[in-house]
N, C-alpha and C. Protein backbone atom coordinates (compact mmCIF):
# COMPACT_ATOMS: atom_id res chain seq x y z
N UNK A 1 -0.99 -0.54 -8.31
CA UNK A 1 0.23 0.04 -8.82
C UNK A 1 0.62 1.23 -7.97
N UNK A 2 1.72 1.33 -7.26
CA UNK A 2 2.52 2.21 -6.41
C UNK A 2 2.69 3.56 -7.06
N UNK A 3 2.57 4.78 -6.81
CA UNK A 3 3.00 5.96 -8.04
C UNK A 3 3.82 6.85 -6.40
N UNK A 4 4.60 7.43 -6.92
CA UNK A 4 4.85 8.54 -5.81
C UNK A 4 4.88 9.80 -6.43
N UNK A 5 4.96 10.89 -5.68
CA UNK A 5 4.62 12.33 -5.15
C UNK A 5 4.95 12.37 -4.84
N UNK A 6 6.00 14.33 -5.16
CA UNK A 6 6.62 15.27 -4.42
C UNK A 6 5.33 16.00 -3.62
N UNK A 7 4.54 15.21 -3.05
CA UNK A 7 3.89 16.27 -1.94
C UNK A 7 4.41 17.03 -0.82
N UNK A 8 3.90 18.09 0.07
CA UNK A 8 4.37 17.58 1.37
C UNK A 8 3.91 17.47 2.37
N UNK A 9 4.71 16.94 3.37
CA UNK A 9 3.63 15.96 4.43
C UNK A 9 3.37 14.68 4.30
N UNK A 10 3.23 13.70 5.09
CA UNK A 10 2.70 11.97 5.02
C UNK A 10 1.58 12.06 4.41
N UNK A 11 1.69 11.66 3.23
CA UNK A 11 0.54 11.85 1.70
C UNK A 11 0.58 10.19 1.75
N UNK A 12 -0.62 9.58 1.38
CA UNK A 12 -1.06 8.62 0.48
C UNK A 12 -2.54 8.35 0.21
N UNK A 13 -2.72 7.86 -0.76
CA UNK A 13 -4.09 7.83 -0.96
C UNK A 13 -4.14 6.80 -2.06
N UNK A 14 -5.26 6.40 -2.00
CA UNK A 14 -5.65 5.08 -2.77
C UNK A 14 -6.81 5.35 -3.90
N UNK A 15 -6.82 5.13 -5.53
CA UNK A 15 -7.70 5.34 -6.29
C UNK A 15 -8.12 4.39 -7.21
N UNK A 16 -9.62 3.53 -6.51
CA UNK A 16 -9.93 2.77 -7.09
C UNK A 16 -10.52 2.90 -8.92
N UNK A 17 -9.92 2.47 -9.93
CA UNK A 17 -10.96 2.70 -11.30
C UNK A 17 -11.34 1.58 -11.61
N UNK A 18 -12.22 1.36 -12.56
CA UNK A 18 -12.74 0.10 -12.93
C UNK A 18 -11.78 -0.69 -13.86
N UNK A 19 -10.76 -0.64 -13.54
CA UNK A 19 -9.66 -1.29 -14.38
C UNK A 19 -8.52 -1.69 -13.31
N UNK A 20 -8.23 -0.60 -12.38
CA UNK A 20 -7.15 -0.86 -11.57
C UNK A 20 -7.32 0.17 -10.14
N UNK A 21 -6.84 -0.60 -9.05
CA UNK A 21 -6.15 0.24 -8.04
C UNK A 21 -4.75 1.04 -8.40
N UNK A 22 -4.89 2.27 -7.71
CA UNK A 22 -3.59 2.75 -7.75
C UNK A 22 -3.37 3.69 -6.37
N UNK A 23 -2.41 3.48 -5.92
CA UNK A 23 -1.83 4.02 -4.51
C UNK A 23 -0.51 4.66 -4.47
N UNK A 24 -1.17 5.77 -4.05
CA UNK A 24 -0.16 7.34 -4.47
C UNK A 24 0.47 7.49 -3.09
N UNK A 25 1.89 7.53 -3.02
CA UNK A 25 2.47 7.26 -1.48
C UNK A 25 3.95 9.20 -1.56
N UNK A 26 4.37 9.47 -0.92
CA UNK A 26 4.73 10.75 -0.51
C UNK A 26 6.39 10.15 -1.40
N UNK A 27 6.58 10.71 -1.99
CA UNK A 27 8.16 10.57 -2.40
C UNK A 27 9.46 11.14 -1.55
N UNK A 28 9.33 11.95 -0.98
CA UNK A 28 9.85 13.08 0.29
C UNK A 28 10.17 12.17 1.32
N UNK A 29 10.27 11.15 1.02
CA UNK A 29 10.42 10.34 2.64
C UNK A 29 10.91 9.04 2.52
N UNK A 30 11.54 8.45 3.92
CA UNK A 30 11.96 7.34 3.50
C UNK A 30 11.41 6.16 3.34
N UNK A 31 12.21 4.84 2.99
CA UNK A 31 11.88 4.19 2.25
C UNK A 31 11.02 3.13 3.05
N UNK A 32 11.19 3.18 4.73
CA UNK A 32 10.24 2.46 5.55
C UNK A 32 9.04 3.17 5.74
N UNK A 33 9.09 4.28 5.70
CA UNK A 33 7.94 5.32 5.60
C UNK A 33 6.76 4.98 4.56
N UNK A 34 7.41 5.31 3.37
CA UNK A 34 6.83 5.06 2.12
C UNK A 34 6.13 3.36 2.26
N UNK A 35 6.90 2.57 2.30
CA UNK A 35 5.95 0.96 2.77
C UNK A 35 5.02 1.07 3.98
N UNK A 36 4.96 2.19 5.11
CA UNK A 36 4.09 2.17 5.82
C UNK A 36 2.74 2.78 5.08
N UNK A 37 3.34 3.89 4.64
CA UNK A 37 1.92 4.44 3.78
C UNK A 37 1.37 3.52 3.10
N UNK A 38 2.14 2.84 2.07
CA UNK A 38 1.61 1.98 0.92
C UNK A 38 0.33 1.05 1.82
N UNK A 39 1.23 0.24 3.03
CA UNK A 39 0.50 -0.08 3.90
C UNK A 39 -1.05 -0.17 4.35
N UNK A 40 -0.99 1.41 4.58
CA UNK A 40 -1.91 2.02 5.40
C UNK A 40 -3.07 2.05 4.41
N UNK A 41 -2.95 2.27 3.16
CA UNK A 41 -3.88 2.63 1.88
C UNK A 41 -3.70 0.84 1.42
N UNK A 42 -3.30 0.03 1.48
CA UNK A 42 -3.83 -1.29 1.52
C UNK A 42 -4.75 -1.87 2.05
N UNK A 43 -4.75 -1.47 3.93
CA UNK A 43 -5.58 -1.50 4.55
C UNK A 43 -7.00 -1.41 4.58
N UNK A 44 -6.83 0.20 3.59
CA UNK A 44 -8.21 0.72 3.03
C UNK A 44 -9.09 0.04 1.96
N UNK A 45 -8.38 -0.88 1.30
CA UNK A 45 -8.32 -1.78 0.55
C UNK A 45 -9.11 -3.13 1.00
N UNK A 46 -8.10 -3.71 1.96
CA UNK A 46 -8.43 -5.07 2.71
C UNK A 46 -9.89 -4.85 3.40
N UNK A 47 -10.30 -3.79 4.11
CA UNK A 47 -11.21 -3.63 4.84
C UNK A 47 -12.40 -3.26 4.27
N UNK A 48 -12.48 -2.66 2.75
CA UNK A 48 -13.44 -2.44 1.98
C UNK A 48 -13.86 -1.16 2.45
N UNK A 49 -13.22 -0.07 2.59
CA UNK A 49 -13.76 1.32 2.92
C UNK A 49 -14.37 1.84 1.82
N UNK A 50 -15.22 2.88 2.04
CA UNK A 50 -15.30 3.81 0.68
C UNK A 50 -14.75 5.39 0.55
N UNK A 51 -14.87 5.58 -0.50
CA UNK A 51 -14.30 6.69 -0.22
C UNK A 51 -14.74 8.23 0.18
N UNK A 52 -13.78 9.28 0.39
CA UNK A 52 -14.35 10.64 0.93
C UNK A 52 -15.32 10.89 0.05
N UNK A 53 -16.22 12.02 0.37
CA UNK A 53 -16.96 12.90 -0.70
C UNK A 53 -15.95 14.07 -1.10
N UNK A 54 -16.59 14.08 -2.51
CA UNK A 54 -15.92 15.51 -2.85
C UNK A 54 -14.18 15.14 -2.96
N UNK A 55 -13.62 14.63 -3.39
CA UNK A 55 -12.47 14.13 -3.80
C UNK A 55 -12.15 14.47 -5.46
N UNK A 56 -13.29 14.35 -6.09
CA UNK A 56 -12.76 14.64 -7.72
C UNK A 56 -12.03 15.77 -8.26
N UNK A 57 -12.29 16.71 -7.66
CA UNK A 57 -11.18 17.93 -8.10
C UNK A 57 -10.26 17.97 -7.54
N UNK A 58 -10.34 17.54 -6.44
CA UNK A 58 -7.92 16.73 -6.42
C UNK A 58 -7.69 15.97 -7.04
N UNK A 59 -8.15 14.75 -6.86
CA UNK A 59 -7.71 13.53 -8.35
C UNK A 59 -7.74 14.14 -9.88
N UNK A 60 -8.40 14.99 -10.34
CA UNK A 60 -8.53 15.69 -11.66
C UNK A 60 -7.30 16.92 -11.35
N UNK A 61 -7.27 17.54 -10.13
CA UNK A 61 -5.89 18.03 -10.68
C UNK A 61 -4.90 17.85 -10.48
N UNK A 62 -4.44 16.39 -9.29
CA UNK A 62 -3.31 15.98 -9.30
C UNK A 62 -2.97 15.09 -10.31
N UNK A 63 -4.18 14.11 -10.63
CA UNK A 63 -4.00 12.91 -11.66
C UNK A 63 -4.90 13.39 -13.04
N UNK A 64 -4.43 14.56 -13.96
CA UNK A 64 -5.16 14.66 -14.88
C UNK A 64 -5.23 13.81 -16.13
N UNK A 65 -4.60 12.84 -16.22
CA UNK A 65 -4.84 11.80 -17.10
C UNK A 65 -5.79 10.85 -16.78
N UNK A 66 -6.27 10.72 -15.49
CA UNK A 66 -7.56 9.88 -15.11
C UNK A 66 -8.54 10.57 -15.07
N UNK A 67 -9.45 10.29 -15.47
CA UNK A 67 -11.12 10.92 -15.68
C UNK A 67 -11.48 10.90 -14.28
N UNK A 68 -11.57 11.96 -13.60
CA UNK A 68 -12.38 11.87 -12.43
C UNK A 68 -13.62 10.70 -12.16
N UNK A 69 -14.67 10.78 -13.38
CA UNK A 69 -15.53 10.40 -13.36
C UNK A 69 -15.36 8.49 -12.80
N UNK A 70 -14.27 8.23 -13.45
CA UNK A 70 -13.93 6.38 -13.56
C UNK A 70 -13.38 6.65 -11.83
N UNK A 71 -12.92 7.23 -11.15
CA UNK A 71 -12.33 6.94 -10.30
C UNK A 71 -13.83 6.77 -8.70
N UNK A 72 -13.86 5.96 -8.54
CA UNK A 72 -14.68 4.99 -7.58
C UNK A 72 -14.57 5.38 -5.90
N UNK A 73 -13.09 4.98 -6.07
CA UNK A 73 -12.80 5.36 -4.02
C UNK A 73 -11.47 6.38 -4.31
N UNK A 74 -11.32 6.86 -3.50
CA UNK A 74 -10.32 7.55 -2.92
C UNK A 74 -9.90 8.13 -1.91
N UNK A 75 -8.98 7.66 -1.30
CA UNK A 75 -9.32 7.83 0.53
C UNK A 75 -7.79 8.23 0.57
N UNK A 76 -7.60 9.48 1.04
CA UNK A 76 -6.21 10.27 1.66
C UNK A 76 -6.16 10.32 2.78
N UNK A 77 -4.77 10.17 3.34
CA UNK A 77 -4.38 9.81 4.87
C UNK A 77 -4.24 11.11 4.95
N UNK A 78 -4.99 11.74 5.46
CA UNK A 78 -4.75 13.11 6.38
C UNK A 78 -4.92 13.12 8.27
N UNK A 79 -5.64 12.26 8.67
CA UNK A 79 -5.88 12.09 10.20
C UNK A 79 -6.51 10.93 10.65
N UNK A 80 -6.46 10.88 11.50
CA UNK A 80 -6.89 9.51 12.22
C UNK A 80 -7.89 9.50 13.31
N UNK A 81 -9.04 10.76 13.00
CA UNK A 81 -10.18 11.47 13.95
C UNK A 81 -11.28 10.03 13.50
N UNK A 82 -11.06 9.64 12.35
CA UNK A 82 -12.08 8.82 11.98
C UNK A 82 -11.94 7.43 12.30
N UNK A 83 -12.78 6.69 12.35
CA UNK A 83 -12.46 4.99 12.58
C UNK A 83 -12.02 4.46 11.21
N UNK A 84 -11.86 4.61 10.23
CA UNK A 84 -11.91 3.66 9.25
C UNK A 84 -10.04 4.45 9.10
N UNK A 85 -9.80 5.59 9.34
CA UNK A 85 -7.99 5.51 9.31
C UNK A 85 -7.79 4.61 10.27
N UNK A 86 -8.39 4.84 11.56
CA UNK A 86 -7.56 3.88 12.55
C UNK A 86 -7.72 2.55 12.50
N UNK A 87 -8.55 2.13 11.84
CA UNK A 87 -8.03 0.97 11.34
C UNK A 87 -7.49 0.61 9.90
N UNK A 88 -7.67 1.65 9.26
CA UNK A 88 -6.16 1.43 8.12
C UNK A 88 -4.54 1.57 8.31
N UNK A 89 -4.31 2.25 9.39
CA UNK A 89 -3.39 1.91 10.14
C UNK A 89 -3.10 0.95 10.68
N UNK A 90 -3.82 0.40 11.48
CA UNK A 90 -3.89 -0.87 12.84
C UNK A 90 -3.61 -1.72 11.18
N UNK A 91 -3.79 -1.69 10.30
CA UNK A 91 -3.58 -2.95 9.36
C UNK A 91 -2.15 -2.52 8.71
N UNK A 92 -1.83 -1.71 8.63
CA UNK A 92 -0.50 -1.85 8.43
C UNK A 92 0.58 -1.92 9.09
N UNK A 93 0.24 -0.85 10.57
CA UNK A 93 1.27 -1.63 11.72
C UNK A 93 1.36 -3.35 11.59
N UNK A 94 0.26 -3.96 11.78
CA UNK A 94 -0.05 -5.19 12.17
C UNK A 94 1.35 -6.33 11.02
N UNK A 95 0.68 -5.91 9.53
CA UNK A 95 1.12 -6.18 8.61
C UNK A 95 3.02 -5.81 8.95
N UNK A 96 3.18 -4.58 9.12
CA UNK A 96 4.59 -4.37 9.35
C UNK A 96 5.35 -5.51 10.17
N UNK A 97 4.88 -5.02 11.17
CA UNK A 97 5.13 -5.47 12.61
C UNK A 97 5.62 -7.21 12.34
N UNK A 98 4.06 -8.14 11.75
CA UNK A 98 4.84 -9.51 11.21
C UNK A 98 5.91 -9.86 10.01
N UNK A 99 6.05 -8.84 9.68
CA UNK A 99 7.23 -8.64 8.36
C UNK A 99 8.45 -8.19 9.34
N UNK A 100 8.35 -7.63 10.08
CA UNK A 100 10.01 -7.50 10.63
C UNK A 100 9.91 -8.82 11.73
N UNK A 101 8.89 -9.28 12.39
CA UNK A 101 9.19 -10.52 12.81
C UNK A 101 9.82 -12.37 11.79
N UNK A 102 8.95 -12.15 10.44
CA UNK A 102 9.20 -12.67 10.31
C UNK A 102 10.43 -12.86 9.31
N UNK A 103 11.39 -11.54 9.14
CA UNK A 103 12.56 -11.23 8.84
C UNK A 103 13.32 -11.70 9.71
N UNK A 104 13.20 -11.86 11.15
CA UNK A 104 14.36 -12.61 11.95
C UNK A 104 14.06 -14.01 12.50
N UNK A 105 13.40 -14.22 12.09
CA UNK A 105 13.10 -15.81 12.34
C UNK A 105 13.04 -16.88 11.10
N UNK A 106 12.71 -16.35 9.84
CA UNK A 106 12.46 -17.09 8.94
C UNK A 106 14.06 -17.08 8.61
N UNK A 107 14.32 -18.60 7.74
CA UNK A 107 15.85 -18.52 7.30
C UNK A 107 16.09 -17.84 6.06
N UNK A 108 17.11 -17.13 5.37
CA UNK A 108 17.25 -16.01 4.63
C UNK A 108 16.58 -17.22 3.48
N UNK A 109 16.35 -16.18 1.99
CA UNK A 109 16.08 -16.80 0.36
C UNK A 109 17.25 -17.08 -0.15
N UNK A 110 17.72 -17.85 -0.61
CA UNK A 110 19.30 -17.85 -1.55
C UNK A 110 18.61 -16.44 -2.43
N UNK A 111 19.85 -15.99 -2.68
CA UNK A 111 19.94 -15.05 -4.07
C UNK A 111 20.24 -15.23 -5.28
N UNK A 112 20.70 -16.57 -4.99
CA UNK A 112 20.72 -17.26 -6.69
C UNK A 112 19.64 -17.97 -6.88
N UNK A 113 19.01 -17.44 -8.21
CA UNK A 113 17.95 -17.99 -9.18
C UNK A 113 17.66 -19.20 -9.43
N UNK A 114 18.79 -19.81 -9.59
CA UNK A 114 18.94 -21.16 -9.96
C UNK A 114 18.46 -21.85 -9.01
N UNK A 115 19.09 -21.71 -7.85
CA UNK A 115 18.73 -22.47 -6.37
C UNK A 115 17.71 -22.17 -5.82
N UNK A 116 16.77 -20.94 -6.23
CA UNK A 116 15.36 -20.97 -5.67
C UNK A 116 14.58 -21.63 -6.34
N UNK A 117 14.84 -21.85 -8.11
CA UNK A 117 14.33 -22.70 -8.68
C UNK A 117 14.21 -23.99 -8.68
N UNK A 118 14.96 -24.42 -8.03
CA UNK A 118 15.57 -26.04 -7.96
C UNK A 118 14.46 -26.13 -6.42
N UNK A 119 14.52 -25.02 -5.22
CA UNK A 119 14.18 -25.35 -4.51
C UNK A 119 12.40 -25.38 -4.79
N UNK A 120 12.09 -24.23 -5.39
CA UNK A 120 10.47 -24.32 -5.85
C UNK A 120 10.09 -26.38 -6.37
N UNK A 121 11.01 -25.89 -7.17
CA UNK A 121 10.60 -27.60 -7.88
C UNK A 121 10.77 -28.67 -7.30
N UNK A 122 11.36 -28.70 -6.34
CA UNK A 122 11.24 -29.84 -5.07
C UNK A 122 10.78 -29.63 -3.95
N UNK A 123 9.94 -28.25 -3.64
CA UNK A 123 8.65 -28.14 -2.80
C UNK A 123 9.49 -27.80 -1.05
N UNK A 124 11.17 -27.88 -1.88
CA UNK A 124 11.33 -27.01 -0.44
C UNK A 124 10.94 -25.78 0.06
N UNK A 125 10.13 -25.53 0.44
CA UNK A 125 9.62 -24.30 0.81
C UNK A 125 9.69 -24.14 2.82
N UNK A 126 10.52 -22.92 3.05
CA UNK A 126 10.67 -22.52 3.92
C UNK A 126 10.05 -21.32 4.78
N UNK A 127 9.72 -21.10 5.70
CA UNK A 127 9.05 -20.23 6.24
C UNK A 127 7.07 -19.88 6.30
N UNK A 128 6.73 -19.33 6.32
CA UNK A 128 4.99 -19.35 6.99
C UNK A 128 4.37 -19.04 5.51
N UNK A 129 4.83 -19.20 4.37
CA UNK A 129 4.32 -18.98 3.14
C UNK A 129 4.18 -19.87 2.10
């Protein structure tokens, strides 16, 4: 689940609980920005990182409705000195990168409901998905 923040600065961070992920992305910014972050803390995700030490007293005072204690991973994009950002990055460029490719090559979705339905149910399905 996506949440945003008036932080400031390229903020995101990812907080695993035993119920749900949740990925906290910078509100201050735009809206390709914000999907890169989301991105980038997916990454952290896909790749199975763990998280920083010593993280619970930011999550307890930015997110005080979550119990520090339940929260598992939490990994904030602050730099990319480490290997496991640079490749939480490299996975969301990557990820980007075939989303705007395959925005100009794939043929558009109708926008009517009806006609994607009709097309689901007769297995027309278009594009790499």
């Amino acid at each position: 689940m996506p949440y945003s923040l008036p932080v400031p600065g390229p903020f995101g961070a990812w907080i695993a609980t035993g119920a749900s992920d949740y990925i906290i992305y910078q509100r201050e910014t735009t809206k390709s920005h914000q999907d890169h972050i989301i991105l980038h803390e997916v990454g952290h995700i896909l790749a199975g990182h763990d998280s920083d030490d010593g993280d619970e007293d930011l999550w307890a005072l930015m997110m005080p409705d979550i119990d520090p204690q339940a929260i598992r991973h939490a990994l904030r994009r602050t730099s990319y000195d480490q290997e496991y950002e640079r490749e939480a990055e490299l996975v969301a460029t990557i990820i980007l990168e075939w989303a705007s490719v395959l925005n100009r090559v794939a043929p558009p979705q109708p926008t009517d409901l009806s006609v994607r339905r009709v097309q689901t149910a007769l297995g027309d399905r278009q594009g790499w998905l």
